[in-house]
Protein backbone atom coordinates (compact mmCIF):
# COMPACT_ATOMS: atom_id res chain seq x y z
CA UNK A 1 6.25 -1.17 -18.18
CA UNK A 2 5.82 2.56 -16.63
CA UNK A 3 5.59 1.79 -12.36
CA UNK A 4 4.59 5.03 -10.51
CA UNK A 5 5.58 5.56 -6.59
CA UNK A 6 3.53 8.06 -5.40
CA UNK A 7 6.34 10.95 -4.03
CA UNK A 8 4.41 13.86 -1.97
CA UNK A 9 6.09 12.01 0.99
CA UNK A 10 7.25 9.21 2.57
CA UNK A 11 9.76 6.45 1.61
CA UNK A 12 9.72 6.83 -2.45
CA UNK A 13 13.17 6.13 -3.31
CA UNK A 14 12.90 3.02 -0.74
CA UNK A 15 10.05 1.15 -3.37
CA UNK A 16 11.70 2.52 -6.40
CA UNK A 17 14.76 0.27 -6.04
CA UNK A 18 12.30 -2.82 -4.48
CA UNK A 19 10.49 -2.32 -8.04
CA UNK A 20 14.03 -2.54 -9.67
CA UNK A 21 15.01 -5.62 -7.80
CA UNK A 22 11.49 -7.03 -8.39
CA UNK A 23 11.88 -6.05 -12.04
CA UNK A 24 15.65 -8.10 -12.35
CA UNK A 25 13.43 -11.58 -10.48
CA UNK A 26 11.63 -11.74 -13.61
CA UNK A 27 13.83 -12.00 -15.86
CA UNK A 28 14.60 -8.56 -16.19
CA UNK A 29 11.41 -7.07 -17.86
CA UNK A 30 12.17 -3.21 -19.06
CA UNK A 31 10.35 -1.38 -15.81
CA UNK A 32 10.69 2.61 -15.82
CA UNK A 33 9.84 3.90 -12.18
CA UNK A 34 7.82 7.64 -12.72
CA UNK A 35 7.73 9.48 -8.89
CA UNK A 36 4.23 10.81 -9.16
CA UNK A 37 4.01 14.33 -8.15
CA UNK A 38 1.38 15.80 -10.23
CA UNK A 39 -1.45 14.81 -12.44
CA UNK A 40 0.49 14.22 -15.69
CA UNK A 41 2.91 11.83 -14.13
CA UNK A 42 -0.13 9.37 -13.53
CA UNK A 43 -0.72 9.19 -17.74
CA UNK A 44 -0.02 5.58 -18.87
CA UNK A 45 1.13 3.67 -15.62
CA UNK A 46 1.13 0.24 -15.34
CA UNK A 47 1.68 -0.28 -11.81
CA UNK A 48 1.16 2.28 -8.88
CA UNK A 49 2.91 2.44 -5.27
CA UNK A 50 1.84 4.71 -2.28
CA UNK A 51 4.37 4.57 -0.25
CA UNK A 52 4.45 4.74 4.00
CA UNK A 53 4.73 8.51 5.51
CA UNK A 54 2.00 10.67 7.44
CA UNK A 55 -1.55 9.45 5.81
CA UNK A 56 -2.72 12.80 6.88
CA UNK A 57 -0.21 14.64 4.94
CA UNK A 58 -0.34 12.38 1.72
CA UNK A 59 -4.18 12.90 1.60
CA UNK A 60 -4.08 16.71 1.73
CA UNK A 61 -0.83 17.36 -0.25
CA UNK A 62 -2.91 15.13 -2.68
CA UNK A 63 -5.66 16.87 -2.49
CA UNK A 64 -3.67 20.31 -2.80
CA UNK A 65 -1.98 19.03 -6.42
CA UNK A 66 -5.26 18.01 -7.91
CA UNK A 67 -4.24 14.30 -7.50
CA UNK A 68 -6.89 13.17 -5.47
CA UNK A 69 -9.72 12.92 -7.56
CA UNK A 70 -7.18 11.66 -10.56
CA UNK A 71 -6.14 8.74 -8.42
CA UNK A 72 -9.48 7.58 -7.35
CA UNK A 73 -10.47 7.51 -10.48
CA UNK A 74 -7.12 5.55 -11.93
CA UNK A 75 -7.40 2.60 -9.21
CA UNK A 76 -11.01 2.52 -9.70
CA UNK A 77 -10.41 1.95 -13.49
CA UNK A 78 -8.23 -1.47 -12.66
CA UNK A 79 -4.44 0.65 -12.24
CA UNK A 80 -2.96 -2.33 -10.39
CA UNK A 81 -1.57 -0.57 -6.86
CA UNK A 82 0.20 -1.55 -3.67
CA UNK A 83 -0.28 0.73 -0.51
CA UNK A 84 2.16 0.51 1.75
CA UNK A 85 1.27 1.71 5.61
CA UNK A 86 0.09 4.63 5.37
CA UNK A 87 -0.28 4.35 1.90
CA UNK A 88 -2.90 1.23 2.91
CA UNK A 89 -4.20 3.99 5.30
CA UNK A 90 -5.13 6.08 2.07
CA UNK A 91 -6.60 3.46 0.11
CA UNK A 92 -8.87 2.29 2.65
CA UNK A 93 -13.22 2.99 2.98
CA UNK A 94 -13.01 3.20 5.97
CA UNK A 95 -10.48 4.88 8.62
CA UNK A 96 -10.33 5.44 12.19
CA UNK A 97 -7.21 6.11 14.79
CA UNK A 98 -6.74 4.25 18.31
CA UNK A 99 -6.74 7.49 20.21
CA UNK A 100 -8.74 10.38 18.62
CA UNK A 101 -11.29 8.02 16.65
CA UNK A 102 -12.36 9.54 13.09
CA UNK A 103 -9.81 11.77 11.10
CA UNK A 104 -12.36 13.41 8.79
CA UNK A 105 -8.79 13.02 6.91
CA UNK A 106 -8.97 13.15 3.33
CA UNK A 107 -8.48 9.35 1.77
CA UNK A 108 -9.09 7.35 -1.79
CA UNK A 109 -11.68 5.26 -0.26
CA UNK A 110 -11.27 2.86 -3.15
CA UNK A 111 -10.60 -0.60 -0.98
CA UNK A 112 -13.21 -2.01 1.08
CA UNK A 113 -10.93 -2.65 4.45
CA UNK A 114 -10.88 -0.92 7.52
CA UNK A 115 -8.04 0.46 8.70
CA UNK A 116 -6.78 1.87 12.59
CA UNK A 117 -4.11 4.28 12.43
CA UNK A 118 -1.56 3.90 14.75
CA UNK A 119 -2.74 0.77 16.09
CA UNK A 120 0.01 -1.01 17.33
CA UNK A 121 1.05 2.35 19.32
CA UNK A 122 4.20 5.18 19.13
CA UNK A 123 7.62 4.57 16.86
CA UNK A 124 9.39 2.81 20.42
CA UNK A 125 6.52 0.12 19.85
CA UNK A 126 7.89 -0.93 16.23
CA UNK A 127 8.37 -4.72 15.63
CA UNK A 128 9.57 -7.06 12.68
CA UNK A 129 8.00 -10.78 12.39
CA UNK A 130 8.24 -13.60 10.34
CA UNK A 131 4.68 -13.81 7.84
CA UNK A 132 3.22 -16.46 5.73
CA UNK A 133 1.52 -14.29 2.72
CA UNK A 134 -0.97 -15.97 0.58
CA UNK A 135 -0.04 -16.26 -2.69
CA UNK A 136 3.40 -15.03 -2.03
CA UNK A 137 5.43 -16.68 0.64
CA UNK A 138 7.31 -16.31 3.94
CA UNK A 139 8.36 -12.08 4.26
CA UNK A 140 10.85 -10.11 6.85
CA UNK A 141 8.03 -7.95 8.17
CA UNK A 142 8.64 -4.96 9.74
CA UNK A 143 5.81 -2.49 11.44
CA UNK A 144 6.88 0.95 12.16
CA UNK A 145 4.05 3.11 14.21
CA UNK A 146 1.95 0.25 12.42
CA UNK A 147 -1.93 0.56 11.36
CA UNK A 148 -4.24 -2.37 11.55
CA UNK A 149 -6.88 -3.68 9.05
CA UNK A 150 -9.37 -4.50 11.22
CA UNK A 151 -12.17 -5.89 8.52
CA UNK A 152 -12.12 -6.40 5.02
CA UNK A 153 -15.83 -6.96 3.40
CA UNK A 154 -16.86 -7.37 -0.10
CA UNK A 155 -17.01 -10.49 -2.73
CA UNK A 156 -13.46 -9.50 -3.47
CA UNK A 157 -11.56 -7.81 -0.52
CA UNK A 158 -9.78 -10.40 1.08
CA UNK A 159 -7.06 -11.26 3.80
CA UNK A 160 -3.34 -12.36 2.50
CA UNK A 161 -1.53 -12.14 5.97
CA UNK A 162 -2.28 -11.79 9.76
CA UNK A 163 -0.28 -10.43 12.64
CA UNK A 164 -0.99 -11.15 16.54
CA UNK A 165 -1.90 -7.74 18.23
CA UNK A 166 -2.04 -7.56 21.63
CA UNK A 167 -5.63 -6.22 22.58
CA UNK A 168 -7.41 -6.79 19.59
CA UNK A 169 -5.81 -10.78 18.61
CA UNK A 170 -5.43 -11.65 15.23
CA UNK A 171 -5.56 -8.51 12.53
CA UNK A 172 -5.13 -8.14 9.09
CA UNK A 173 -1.89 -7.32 8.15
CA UNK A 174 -2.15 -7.81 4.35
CA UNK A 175 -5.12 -7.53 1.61
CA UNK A 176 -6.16 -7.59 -2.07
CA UNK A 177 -9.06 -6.36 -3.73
CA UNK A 178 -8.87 -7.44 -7.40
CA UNK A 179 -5.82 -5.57 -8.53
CA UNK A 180 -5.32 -3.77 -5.24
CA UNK A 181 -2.88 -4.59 -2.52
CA UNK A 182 -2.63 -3.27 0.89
CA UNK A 183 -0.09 -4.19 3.66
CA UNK A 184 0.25 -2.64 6.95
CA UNK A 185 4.08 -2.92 7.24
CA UNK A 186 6.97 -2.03 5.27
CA UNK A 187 7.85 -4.32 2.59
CA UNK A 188 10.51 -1.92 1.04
CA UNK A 189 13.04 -2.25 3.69
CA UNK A 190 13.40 -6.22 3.93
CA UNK A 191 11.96 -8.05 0.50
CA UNK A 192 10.67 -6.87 -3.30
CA UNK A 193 8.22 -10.52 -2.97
CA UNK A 194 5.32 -8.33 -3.08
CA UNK A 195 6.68 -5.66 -5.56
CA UNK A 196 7.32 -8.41 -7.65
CA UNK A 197 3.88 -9.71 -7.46
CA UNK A 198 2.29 -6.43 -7.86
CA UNK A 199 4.19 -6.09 -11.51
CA UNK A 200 3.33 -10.06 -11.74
CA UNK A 201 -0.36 -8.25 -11.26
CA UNK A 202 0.49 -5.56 -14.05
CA UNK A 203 1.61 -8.17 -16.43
CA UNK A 204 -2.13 -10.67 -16.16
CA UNK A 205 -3.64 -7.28 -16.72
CA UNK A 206 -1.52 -6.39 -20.07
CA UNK A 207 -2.20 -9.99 -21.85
């Protein structure tokens, strides 16, 4: 199984060794980890991760290297991916930040969520909490200058986990659109549960 972690910036090295641990759960299944920088690196994945970092600069350094376009087009074709942050941030339809409203920033657009940037306010507001994921289990969560999915519409976009905000009450802190998953923490840093069941994802697709 080829994974790819998306590596114009943010925490790549971070999800390549959750894959690796995710990879050794299940029995040890043969995983090679690609770090996508251009568009040849995206031929014959399995498994994608977009990784945390500055949405705005992962949209336009995308953008820059042609990837853009090549991405859409690979997650709209079924390529089973987990955004991570602002890597959820990127995959969203629709995008907004708590202070200066819309970015105009460039995005996938592929997931139908709503996302707020910055949402649970600056880096000295970052948190960890216990959540119950569906589908997955009990996670270490931890929310560094977090986002929020605020609504996710759609037959198939739907809500795994929720976190207590304090203005806006319960939001969305992880969802999955057929073989998309987004979470709005950090996964990488604490577990590989939902690494594991994004290449559990990758697998149901291969049979």
């Amino acid at each position: 199984m080829r994974v790819g972690v998306l590596a114009l910036q943010g925490d790549a090295e971070e999800h390549e060794y959750a894959i690796k641990r995710a990879s050794e759960e299940l029995g040890g299944i043969n995983v090679d980890v690609i770090r996508v920088k251009n568009t040849e690196q995206l031929s014959d994945l399995n498994a994608l991760v977009i990784p945390g970092g500055e949405s705005t600069t992962i949209g336009s350094l995308a953008r820059r290297t042609g990837l853009l376009d090549r991405l859409r087009g690979s997650i709209i074709n079924g390529l089973p991916t987990l955004g991570t942050c602002a890597g959820a941030i990127f995959m969203a339809r629709e995008v907004r930040d708590s202070v200066v409203g819309e970015t105009g920033q460039p995005i996938l657009g592929v997931m139908d969520i709503a996302v707020v940037r910055n949402a649970f306010g600056r880096q000295r507001d970052s948190f960890e909490t216990d959540l119950s994921i569906d589908g997955i289990g009990t996670v270490r969560a931890v929310f560094i200058r977090a986002p929020a999915i605020i609504k996710a519409w759609g037959g198939n976009a739907r809500p795994l986990a929720y976190v207590k905000h304090p203005k806006l009450g319960n939001v969305i802190a992880a969802a999955q659109e057929n073989s998309m998953i987004a979470t709005v923490f950090h996964p990488e840093l604490t577990t590989m549960k939902i690494h594991k069941y994004l290449l559990e994802v990758a697998m149901d697709k291969q049979r």
